[in-house]
C-alpha atoms as a PDB file:
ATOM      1  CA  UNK A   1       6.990 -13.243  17.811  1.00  0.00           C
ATOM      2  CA  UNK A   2       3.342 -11.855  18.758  1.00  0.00           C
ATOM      3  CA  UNK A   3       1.248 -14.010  16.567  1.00  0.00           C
ATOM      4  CA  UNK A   4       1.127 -17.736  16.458  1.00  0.00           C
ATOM      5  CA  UNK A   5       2.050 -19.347  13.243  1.00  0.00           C
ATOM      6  CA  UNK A   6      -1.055 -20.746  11.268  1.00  0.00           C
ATOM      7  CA  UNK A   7       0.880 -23.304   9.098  1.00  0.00           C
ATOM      8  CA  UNK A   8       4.595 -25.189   9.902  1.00  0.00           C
ATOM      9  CA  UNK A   9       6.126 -27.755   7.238  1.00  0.00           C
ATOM     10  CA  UNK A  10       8.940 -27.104   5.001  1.00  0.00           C
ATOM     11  CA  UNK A  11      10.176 -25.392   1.765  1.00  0.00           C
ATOM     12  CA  UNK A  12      10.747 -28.312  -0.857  1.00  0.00           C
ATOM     13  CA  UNK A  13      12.229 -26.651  -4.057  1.00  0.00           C
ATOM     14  CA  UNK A  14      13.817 -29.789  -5.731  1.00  0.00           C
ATOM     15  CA  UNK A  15      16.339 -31.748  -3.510  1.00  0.00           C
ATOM     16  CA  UNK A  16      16.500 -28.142  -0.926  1.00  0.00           C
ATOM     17  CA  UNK A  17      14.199 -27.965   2.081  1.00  0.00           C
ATOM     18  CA  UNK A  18      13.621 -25.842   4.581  1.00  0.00           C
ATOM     19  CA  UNK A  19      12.191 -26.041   7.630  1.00  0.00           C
ATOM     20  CA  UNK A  20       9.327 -22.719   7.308  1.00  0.00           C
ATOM     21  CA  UNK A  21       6.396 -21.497   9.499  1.00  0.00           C
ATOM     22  CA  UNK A  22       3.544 -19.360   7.831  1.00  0.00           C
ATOM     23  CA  UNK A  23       2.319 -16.012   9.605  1.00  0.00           C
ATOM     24  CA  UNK A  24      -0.899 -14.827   8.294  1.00  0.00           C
ATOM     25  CA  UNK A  25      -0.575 -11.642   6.613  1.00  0.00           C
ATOM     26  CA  UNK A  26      -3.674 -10.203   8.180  1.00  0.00           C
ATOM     27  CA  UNK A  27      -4.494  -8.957  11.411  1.00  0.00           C
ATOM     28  CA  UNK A  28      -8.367  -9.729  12.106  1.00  0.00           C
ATOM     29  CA  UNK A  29     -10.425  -7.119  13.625  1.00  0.00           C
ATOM     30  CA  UNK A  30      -8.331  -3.980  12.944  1.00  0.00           C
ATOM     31  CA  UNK A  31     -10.343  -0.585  12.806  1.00  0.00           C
ATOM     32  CA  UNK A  32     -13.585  -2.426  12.767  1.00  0.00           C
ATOM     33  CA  UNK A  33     -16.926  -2.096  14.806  1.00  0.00           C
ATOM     34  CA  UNK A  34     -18.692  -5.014  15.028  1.00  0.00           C
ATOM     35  CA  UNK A  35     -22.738  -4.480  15.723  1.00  0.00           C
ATOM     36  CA  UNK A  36     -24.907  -7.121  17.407  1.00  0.00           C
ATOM     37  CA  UNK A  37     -28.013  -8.634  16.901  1.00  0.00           C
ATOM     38  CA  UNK A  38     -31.107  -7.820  18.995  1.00  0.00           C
ATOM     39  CA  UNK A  39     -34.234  -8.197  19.700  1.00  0.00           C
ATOM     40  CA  UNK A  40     -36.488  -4.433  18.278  1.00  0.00           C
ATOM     41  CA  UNK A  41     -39.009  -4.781  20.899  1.00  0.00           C
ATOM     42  CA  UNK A  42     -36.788  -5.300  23.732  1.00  0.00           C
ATOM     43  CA  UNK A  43     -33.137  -4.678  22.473  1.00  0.00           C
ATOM     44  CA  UNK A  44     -31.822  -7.800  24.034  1.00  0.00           C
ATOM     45  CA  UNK A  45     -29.399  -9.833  22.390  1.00  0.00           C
ATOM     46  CA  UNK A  46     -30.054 -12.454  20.012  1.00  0.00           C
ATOM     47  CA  UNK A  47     -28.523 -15.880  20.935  1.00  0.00           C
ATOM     48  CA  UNK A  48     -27.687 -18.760  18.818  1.00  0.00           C
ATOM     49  CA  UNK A  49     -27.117 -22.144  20.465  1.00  0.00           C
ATOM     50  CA  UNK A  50     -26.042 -25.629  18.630  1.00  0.00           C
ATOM     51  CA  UNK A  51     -28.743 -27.972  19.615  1.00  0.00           C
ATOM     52  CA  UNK A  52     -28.781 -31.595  18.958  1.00  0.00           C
ATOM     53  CA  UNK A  53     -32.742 -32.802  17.943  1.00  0.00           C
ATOM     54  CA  UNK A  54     -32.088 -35.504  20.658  1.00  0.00           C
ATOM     55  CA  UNK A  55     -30.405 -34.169  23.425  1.00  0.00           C
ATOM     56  CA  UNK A  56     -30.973 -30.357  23.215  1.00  0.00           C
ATOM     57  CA  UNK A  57     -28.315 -27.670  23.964  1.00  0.00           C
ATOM     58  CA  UNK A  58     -25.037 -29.272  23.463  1.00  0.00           C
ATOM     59  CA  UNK A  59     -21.762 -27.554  24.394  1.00  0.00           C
ATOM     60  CA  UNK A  60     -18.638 -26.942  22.322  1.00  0.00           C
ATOM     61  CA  UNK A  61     -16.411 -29.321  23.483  1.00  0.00           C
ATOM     62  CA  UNK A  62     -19.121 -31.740  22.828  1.00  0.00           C
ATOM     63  CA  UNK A  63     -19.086 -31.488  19.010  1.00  0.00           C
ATOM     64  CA  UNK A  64     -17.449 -33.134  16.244  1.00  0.00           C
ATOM     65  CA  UNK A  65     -16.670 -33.351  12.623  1.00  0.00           C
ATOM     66  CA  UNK A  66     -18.363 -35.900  10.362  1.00  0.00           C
ATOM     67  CA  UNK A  67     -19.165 -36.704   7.009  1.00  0.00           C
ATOM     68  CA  UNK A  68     -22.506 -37.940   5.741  1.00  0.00           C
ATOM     69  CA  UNK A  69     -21.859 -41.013   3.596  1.00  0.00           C
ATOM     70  CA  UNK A  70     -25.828 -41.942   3.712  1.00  0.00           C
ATOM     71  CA  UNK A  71     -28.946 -39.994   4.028  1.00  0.00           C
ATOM     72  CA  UNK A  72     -29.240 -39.915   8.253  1.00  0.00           C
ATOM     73  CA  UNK A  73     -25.544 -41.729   8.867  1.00  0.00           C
ATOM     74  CA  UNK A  74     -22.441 -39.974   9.305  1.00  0.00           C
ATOM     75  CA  UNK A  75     -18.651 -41.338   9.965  1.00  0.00           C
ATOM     76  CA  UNK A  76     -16.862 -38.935  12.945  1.00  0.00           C
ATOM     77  CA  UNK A  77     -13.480 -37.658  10.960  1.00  0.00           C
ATOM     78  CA  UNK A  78     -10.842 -36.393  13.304  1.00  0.00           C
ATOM     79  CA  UNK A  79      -8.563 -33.727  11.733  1.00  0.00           C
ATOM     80  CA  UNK A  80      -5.561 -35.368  13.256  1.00  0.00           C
ATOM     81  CA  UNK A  81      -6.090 -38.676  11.962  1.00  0.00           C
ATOM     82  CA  UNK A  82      -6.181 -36.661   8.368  1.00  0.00           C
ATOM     83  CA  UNK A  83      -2.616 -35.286   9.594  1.00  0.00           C
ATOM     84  CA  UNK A  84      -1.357 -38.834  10.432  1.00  0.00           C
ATOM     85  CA  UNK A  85      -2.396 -40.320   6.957  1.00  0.00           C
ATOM     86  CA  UNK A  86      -0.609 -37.036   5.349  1.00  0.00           C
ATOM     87  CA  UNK A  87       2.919 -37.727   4.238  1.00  0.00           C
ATOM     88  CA  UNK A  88       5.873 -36.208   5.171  1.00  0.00           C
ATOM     89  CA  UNK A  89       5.924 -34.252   1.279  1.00  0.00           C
ATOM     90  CA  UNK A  90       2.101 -33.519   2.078  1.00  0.00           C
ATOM     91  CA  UNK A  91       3.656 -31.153   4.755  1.00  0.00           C
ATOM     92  CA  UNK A  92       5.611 -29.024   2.383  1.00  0.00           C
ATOM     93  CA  UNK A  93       5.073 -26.414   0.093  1.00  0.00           C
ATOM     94  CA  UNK A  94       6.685 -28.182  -2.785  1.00  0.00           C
ATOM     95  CA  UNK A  95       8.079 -25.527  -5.826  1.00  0.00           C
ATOM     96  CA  UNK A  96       7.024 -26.705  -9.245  1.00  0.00           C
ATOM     97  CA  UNK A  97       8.336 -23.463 -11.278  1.00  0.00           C
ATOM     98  CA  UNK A  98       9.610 -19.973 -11.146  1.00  0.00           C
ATOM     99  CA  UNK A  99       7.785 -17.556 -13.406  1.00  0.00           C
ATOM    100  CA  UNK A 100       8.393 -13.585 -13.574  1.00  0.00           C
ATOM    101  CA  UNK A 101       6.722 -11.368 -11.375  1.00  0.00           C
ATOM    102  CA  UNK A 102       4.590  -9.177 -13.794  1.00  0.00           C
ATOM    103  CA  UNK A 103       2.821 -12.400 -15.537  1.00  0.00           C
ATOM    104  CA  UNK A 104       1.118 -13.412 -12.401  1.00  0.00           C
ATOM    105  CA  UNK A 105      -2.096 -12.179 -12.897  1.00  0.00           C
ATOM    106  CA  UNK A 106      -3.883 -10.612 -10.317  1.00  0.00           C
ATOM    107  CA  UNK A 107      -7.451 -11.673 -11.204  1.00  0.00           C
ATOM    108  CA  UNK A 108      -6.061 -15.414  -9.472  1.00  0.00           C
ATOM    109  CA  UNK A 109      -4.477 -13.707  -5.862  1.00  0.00           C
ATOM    110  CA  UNK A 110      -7.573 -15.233  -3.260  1.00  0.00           C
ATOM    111  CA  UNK A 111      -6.257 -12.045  -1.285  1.00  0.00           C
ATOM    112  CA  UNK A 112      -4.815 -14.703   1.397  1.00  0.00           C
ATOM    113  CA  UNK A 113      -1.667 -13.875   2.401  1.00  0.00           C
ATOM    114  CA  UNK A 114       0.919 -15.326   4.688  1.00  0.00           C
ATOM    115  CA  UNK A 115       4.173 -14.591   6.037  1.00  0.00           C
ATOM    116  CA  UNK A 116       7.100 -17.388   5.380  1.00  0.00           C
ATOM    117  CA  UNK A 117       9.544 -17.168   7.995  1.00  0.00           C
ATOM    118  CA  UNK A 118      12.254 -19.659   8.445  1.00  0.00           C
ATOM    119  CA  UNK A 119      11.959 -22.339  11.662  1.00  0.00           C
ATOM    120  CA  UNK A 120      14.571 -22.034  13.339  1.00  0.00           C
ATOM    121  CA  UNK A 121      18.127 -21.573  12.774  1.00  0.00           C
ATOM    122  CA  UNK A 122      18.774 -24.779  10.686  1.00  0.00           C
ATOM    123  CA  UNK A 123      16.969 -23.117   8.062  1.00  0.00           C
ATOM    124  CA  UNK A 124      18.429 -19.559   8.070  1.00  0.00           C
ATOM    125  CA  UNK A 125      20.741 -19.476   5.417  1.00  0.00           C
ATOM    126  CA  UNK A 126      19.006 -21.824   2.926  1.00  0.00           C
ATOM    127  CA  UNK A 127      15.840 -19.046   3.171  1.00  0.00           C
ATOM    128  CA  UNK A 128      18.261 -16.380   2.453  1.00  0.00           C
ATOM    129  CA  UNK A 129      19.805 -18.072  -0.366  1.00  0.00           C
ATOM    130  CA  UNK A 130      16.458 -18.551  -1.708  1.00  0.00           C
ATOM    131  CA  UNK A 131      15.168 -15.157  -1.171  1.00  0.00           C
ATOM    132  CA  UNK A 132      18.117 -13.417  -2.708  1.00  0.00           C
ATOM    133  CA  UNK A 133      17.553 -15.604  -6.028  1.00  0.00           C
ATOM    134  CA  UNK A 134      14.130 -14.917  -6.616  1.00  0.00           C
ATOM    135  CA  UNK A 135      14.644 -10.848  -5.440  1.00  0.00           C
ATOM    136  CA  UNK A 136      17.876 -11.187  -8.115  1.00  0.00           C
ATOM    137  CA  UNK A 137      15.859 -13.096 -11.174  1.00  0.00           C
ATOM    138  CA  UNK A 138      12.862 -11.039 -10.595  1.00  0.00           C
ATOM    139  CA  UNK A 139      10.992 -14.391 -10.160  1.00  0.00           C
ATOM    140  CA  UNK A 140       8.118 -15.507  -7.973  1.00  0.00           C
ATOM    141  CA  UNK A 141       7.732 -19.482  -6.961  1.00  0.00           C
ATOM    142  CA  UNK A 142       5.061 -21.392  -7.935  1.00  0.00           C
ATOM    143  CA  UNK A 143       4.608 -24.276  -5.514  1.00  0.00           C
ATOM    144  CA  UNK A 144       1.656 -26.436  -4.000  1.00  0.00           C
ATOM    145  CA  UNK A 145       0.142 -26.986  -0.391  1.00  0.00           C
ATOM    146  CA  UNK A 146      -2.258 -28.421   1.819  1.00  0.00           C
ATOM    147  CA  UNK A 147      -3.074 -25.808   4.568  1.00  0.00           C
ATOM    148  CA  UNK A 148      -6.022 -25.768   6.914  1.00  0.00           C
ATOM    149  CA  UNK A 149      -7.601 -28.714   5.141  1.00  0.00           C
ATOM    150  CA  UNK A 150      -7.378 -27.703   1.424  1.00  0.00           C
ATOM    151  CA  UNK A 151      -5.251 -28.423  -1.608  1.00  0.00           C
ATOM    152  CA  UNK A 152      -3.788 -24.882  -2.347  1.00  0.00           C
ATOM    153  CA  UNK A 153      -1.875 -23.154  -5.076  1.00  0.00           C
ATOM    154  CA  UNK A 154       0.619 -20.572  -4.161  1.00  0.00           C
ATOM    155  CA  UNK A 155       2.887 -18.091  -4.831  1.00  0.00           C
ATOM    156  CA  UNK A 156       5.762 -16.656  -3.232  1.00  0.00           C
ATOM    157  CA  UNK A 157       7.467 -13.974  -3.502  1.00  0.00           C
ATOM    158  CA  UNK A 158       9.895 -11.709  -1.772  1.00  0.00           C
ATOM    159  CA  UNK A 159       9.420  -8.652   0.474  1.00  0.00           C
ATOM    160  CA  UNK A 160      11.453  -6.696   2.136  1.00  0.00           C
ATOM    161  CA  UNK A 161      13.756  -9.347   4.090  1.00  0.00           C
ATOM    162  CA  UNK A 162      10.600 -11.778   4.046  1.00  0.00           C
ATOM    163  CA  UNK A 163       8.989 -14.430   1.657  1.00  0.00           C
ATOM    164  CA  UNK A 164       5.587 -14.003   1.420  1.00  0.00           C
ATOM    165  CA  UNK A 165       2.750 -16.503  -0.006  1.00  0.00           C
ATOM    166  CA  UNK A 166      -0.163 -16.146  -1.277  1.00  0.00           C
ATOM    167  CA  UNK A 167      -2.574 -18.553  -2.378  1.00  0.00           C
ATOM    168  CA  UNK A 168      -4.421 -18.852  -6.101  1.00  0.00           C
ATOM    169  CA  UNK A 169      -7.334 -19.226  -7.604  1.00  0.00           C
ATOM    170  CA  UNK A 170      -7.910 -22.517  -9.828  1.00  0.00           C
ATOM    171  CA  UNK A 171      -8.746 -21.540 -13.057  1.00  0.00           C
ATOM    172  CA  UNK A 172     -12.591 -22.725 -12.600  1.00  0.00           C
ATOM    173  CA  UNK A 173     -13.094 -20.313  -9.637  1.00  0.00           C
ATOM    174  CA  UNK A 174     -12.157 -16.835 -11.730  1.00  0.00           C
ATOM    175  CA  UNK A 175     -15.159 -15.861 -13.849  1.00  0.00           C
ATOM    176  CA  UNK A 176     -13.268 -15.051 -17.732  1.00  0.00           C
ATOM    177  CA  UNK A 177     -13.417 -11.958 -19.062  1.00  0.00           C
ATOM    178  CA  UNK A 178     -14.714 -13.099 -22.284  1.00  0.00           C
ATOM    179  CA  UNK A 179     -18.025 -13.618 -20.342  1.00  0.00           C
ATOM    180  CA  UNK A 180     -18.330  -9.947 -19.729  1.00  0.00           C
ATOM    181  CA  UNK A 181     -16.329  -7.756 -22.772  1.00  0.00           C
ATOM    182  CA  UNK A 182     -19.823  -7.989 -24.635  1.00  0.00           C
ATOM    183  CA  UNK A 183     -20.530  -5.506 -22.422  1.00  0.00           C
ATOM    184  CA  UNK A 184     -17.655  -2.603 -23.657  1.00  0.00           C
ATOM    185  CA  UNK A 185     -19.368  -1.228 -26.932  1.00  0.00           C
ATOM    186  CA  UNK A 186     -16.435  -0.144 -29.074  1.00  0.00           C
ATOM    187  CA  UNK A 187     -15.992   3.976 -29.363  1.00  0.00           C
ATOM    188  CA  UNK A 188     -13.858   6.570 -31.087  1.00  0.00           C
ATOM    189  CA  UNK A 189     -11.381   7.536 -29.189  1.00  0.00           C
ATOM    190  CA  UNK A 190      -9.974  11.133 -30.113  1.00  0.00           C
ATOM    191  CA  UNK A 191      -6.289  11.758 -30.013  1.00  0.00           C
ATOM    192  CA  UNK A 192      -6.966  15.149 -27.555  1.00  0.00           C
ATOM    193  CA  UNK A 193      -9.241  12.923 -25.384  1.00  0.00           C
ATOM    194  CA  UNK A 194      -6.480  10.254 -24.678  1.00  0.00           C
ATOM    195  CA  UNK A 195      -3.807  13.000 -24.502  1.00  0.00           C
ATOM    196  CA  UNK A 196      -5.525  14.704 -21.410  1.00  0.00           C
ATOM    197  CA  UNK A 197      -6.037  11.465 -19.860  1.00  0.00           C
ATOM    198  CA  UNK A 198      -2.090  10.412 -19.989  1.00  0.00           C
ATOM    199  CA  UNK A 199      -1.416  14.392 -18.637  1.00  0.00           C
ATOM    200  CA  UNK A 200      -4.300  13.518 -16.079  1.00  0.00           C
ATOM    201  CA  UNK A 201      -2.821  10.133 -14.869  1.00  0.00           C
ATOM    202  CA  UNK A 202       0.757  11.476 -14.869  1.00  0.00           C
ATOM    203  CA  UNK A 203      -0.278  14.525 -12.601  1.00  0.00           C
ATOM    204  CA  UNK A 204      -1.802  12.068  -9.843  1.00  0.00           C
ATOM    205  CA  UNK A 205       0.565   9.217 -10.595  1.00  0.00           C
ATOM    206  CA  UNK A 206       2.642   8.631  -7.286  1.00  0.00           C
ATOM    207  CA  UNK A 207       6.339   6.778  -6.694  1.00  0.00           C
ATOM    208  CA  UNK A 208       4.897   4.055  -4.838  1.00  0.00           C
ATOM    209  CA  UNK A 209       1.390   2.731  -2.936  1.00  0.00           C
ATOM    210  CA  UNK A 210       1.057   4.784   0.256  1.00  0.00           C
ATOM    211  CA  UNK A 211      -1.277   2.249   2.598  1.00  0.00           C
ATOM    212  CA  UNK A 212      -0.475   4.214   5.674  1.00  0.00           C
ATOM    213  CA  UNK A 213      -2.995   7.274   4.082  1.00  0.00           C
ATOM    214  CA  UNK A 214      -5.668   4.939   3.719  1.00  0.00           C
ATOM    215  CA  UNK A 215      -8.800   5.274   5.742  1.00  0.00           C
ATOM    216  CA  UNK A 216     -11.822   3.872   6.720  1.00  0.00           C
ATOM    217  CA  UNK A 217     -14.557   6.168   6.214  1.00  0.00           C
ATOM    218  CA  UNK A 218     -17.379   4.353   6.812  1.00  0.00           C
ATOM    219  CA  UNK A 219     -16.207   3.246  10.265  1.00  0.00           C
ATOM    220  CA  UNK A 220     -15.598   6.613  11.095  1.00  0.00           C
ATOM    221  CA  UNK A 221     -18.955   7.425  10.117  1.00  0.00           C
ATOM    222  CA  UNK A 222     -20.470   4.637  11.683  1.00  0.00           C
ATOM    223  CA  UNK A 223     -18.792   5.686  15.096  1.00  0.00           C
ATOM    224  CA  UNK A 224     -19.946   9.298  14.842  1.00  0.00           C
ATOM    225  CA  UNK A 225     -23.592   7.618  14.969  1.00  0.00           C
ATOM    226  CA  UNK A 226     -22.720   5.547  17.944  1.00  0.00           C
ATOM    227  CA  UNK A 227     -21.524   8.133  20.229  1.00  0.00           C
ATOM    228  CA  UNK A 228     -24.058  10.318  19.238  1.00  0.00           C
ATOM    229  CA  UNK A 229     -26.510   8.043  20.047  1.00  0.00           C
ATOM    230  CA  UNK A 230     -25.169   6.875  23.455  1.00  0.00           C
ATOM    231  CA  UNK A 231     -24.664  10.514  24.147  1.00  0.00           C
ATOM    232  CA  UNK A 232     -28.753  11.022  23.106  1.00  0.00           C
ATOM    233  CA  UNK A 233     -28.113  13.816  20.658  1.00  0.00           C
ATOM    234  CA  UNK A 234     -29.792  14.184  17.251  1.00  0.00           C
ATOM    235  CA  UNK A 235     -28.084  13.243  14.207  1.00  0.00           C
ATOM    236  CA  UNK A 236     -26.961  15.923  11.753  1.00  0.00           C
ATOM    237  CA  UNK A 237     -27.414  14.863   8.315  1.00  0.00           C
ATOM    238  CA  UNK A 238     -25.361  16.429   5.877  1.00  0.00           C
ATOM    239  CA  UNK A 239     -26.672  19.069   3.237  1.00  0.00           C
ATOM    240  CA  UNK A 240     -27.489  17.511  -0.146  1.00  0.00           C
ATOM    241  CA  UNK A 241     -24.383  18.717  -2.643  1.00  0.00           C
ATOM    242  CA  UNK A 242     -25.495  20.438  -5.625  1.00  0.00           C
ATOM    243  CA  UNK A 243     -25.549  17.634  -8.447  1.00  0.00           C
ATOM    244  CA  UNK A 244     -22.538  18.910 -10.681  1.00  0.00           C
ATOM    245  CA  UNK A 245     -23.417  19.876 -14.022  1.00  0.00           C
ATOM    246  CA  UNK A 246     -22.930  17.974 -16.941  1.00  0.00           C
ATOM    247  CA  UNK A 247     -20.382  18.999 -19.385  1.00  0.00           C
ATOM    248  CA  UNK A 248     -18.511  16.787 -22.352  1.00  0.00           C
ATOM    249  CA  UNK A 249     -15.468  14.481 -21.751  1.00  0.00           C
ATOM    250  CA  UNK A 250     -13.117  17.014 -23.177  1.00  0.00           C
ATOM    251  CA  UNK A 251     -13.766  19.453 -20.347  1.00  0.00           C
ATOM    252  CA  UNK A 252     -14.332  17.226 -17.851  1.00  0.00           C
ATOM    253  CA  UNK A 253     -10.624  15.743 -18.439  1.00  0.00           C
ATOM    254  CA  UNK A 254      -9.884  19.299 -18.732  1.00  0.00           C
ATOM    255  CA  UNK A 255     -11.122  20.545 -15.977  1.00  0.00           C
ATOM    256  CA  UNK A 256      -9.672  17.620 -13.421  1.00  0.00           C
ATOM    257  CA  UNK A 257      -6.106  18.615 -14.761  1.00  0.00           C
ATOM    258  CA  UNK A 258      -6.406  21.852 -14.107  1.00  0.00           C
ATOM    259  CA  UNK A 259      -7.465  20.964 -10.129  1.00  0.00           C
ATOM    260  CA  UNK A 260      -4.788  18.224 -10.099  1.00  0.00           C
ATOM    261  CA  UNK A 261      -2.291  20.934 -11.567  1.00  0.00           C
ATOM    262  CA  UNK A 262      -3.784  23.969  -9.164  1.00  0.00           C
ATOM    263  CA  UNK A 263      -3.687  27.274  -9.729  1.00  0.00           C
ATOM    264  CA  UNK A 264      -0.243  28.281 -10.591  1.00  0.00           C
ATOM    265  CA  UNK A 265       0.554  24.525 -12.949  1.00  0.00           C
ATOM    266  CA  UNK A 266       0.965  25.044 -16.188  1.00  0.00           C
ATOM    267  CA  UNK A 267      -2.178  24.209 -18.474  1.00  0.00           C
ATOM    268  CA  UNK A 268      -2.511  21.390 -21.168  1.00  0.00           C
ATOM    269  CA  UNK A 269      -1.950  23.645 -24.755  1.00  0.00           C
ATOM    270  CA  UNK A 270      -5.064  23.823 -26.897  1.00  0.00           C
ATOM    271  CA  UNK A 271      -5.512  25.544 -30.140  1.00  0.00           C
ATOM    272  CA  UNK A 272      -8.070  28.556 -29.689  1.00  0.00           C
ATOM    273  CA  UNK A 273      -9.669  29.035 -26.836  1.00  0.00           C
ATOM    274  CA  UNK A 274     -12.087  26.454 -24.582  1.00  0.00           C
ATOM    275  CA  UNK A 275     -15.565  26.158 -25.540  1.00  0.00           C
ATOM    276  CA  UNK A 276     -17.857  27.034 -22.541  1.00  0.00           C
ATOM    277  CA  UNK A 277     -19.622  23.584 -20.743  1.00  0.00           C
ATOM    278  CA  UNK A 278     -22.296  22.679 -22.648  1.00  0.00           C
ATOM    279  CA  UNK A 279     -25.912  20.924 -21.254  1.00  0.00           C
ATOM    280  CA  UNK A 280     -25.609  17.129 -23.084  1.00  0.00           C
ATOM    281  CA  UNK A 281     -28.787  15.094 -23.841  1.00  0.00           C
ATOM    282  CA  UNK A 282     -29.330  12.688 -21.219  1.00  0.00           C
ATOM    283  CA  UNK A 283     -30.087   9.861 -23.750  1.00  0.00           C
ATOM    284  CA  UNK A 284     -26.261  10.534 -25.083  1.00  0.00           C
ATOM    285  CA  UNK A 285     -24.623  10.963 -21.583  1.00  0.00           C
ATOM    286  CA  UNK A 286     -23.043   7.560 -21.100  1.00  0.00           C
ATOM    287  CA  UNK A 287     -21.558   7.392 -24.480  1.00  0.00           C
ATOM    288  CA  UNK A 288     -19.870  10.469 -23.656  1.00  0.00           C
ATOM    289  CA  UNK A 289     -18.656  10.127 -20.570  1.00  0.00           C
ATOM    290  CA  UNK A 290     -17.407   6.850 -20.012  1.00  0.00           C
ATOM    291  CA  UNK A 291     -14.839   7.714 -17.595  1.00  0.00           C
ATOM    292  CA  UNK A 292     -17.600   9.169 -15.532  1.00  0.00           C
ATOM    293  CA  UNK A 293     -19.725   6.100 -15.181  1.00  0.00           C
ATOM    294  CA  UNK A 294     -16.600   4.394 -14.069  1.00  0.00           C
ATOM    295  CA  UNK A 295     -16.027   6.521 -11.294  1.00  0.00           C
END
């Protein structure tokens, strides 16, 4: 396997254990451009060196961990010596519960995710086992860790021929909704309105997530600039779009079917025919189109 594992212990669900090594989901660096830091007047690079206020520059094999049990005095703490104290069910990600897949709510994923791959062939079957049951029950594992230094909720679940986990949130570290719904005013909402919108979500719904079309614009951008600028041409900016005009929610919802449909789609029925666009008060724009302020 390319990678190195990140994480190696064992899957504890009751009296079952399995011998498991955690691949991090996430390849660092993809697609990206990273820009330094320089100097504007002479464009060299800015450095930053770790300096002890006794000794000066110090190098990185010379520094250590500590903790600062006093104003000015520190104890050295060695991560291994944390490893040695840890017991051997410290080194596990122990299972507390199984709970369905659709009530884990997404607001609590930390968007860390990690690939659980059996160590070994000891372990082979009693992964498999495991994986099958929560694929067949529609269930995801809740179970507990300490990784990298930090007590950790998880969750795994399966994918593809893999279990993957991915730690959570403690409840104090997700803001609550409640703290924010103040800020949805309650509106009408006509039957037509919500009609179009179904139409207009069924017309760009799609049979699964396609990742492989995503792309990153800005980086594309970003790159344009840089070989433009090594090359020493002048940047074109792009024209300034025509602001679009500002019509109700009933044609605007109208309107986006009819592009999402094209040309030859059949058309949402309405009784009579459409009103023309009509100019809306500025002062009344937000309260009529709240789907375009989300956008």
């Amino acid at each position: 396997m390319a990678s190195r594992h990140v994480w190696k212990g064992f899957l504890r669900i009751n009296l079952v254990s399995v011998p498991v090594l955690a691949y991090s989901a996430s390849t660092s660096g993809a697609g990206g451009i990273s820009l330094n830091q320089l100097h504007a007047e002479c464009k060299s690079r800015i450095k930053y060196k770790k300096t002890c206020p006794i000794h000066g520059e110090v190098p990185n094999e010379d520094i250590v961990s500590g903790y600062e049990y006093s104003k000015g005095h520190y104890v050295v703490v060695d991560s291994e010596e944390v490893e040695n104290v840890r017991s051997p069910d410290e080194k596990a990600v122990r299972v507390d519960s199984f709970v369905p897949l659709d009530k884990i709510d997404p607001l609590y994923l930390s968007g860390k995710n990690y690939y659980l791959v059996p160590d070994g062939p000891v372990g082979q079957k009693a992964y498999q086992v495991i994986h099958r049951g929560l694929t067949e029950a529609s269930r995801a594992a809740i179970g507990h860790v300490v990784m990298r230094g930090k007590d950790q909720y998880v969750v795994l679940r399966p994918f593809g021929r893999l279990m993957v986990m991915a730690t959570l949130h403690y409840a104090d570290q997700v803001a609550l909704p409640s703290a924010f719904e103040g800020d949805v005013v309650p509106a009408a909402v006509e039957p037509k309105e919500l009609e179009l919108v179904k139409m207009l979500i069924k017309a760009s719904s799609k049979s699964k997530l396609d990742t492989e079309s995503f792309k990153d614009h800005y980086t594309e951008k970003l790159m344009q600039v840089i070989e433009a600028k090594v090359a020493g041409k002048e940047l074109v900016v792009p024209t300034a779009e025509e602001p679009a005009q500002v019509i109700n929610l009933m044609d605007a919802l109208r309107r986006s079917l009819e592009e999402k449909q094209g040309n030859g789609a059949s058309k949402p029925a309405t009784k009579g025919k459409a009103k023309p666009p009509r100019k809306m008060a500025p002062s009344k724009q937000a309260m009529a189109s709240p789907l375009k302020r989300m956008a």
